[in-house]
Protein backbone atom coordinates (compact mmCIF):
# COMPACT_ATOMS: atom_id res chain seq x y z
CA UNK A 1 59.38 -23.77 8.11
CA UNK A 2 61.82 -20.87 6.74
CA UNK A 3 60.60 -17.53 7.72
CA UNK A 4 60.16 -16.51 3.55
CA UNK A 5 58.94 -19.53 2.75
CA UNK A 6 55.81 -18.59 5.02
CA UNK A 7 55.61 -15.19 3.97
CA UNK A 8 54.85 -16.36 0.59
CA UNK A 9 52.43 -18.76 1.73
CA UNK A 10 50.84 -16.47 4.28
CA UNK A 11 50.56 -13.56 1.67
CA UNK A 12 48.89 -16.16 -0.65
CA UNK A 13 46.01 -16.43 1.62
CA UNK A 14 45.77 -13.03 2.48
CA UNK A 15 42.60 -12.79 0.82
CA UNK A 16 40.60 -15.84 2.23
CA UNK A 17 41.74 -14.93 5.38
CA UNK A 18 39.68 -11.86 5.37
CA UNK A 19 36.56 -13.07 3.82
CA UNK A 20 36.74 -15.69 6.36
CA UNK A 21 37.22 -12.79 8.91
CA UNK A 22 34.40 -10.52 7.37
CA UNK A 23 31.83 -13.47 7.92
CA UNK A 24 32.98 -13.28 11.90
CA UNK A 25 32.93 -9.31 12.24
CA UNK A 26 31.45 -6.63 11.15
CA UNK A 27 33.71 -4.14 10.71
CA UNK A 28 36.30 -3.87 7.83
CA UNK A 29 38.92 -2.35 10.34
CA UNK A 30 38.38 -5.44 12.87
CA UNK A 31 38.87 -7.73 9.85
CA UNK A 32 42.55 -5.71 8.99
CA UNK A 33 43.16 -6.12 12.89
CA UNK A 34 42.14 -9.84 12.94
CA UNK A 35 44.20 -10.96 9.78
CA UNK A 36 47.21 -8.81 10.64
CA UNK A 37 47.01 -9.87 14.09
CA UNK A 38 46.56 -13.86 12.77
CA UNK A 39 49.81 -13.42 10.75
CA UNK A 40 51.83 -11.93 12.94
CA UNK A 41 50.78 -14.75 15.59
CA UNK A 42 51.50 -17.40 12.36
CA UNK A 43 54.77 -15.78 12.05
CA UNK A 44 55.90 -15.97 15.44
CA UNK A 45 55.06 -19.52 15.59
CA UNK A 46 55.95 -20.78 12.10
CA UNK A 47 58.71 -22.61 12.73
CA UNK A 48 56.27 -25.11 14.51
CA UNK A 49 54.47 -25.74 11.39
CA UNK A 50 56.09 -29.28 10.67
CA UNK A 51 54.03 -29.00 7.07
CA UNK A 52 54.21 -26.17 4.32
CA UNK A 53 51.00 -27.48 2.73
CA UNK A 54 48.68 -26.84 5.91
CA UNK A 55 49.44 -23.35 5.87
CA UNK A 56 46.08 -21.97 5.14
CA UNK A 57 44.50 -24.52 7.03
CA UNK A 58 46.64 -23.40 10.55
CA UNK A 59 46.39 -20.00 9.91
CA UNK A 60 42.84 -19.88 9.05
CA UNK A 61 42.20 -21.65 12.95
CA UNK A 62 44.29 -19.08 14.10
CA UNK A 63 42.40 -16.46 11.91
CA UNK A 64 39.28 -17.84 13.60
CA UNK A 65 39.94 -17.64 17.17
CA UNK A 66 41.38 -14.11 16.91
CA UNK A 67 37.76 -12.96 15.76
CA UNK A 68 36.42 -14.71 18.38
CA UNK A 69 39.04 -13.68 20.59
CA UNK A 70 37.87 -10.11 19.54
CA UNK A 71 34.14 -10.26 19.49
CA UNK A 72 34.73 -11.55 23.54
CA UNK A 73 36.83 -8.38 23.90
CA UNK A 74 34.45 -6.59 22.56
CA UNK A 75 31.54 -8.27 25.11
CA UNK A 76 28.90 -8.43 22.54
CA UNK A 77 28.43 -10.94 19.52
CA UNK A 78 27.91 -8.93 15.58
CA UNK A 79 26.59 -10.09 12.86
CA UNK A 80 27.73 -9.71 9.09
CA UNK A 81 26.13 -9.45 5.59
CA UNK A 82 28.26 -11.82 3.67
CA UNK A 83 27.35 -9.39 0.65
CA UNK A 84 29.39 -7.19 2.36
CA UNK A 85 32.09 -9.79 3.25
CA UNK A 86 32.10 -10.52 -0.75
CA UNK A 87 33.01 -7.50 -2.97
CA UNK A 88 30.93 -6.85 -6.65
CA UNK A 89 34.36 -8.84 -8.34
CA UNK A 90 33.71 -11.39 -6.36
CA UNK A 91 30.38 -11.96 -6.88
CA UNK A 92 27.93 -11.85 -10.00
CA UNK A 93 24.28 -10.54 -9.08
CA UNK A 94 22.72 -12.87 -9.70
CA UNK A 95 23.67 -14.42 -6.90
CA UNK A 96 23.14 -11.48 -4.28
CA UNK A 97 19.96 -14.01 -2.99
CA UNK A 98 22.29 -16.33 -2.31
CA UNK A 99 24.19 -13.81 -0.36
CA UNK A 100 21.52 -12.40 1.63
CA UNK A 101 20.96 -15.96 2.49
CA UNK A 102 23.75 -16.79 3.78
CA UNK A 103 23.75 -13.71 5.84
CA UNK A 104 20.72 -15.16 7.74
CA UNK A 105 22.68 -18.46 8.52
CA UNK A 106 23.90 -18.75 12.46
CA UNK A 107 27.55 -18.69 12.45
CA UNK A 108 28.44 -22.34 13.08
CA UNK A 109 26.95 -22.72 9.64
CA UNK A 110 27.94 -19.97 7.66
CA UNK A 111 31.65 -20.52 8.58
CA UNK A 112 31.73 -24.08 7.38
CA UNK A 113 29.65 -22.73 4.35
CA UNK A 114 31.76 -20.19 3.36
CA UNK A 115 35.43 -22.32 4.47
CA UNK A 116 33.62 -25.22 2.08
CA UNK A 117 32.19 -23.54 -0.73
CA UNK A 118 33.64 -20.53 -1.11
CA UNK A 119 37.01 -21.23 -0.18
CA UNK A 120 37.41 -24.83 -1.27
CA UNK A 121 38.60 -26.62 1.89
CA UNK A 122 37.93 -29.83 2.40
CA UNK A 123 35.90 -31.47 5.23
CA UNK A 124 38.50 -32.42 6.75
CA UNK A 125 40.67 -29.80 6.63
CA UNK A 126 37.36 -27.40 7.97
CA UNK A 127 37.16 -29.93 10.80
CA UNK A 128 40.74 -29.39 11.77
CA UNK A 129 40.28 -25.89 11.84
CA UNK A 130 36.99 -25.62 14.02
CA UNK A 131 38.32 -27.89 16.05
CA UNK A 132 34.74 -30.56 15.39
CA UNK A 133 34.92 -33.61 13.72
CA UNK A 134 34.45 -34.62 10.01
CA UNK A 135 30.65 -36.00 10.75
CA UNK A 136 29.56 -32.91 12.28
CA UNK A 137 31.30 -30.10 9.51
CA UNK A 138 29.19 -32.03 6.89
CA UNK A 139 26.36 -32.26 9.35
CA UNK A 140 26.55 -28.42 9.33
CA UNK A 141 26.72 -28.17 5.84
CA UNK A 142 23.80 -30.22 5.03
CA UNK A 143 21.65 -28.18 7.90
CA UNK A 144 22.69 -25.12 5.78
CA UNK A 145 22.32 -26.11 2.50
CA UNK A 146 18.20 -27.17 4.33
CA UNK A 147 18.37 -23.79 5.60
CA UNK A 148 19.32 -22.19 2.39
CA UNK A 149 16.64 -24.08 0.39
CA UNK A 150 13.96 -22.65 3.05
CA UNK A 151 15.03 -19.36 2.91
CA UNK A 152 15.61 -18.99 -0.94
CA UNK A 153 12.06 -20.71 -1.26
CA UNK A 154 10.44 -17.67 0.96
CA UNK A 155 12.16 -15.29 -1.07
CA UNK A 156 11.17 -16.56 -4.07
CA UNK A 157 7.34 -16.77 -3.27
């Protein structure tokens, strides 16, 4: 892949990239570190990338393993709001529930969660980057969509 050609395609998904980031860490300057560092990485390697339109998909893995690359750095796991990952344009409030709900997911679910339904990726294209099969992404989304139900119902009582 031409160097411009993935500079378009890499700018295009600038802003998934850190939404997907700001579900991993906490902090909005680790987030700029992880998706500069994740482009600069896709860069360097993009003339690997046989296909333009898995773009998003390889640098979102790469995206991924940088957090986690970072949160092992850092020797101690974080937790984020996904309100916070999700600024007020983003989001109507109505659904800030929702939010807060997704906040108390475990990470193996809220990353498929947010990669799925937020984002739009596919299964399969989720499994690629988490490096799990198809079975166990929707597996993951069905436990969260349980999980969801049970929280929303507790908040609602």
């Amino acid at each position: 892949m031409q160097r411009e050609e993935f500079l378009a395609e890499a700018m295009a998904c600038e802003r998934t990239l850190y939404r997907v980031a700001k579900t991993i860490l906490r902090s909005d300057f680790d987030c700029a570190d992880a998706v500069q560092e994740a482009l600069l990485k896709g860069l360097k390697n993009a003339p690997m990338l046989r296909e333009k339109q898995y773009v998003k998909t390889w640098l979102t893995r790469i995206l991924i393993n940088t957090c986690k690359d970072m949160l092992r750095r850092a020797g101690r796991a974080r937790t984020v709001s996904l309100s916070d990952a999700c600024s007020a344009a983003d989001r109507n409030l109505e659904n800030i529930e929702l939010y807060d709900a997704l906040q108390a997911l475990d990470e193996k679910l809220r990353i498929p969660v947010v990669l799925h339904y937020l984002e739009g990726f596919p299964t399969e294209e989720i499994a690629r980057m988490l490096k799990i099969t198809d079975g166990l992404v929707r597996r993951r989304l069905w436990q969260a969509r349980k999980e969801l139900r049970e929280i929303l119902k507790e908040e609602a009582i």
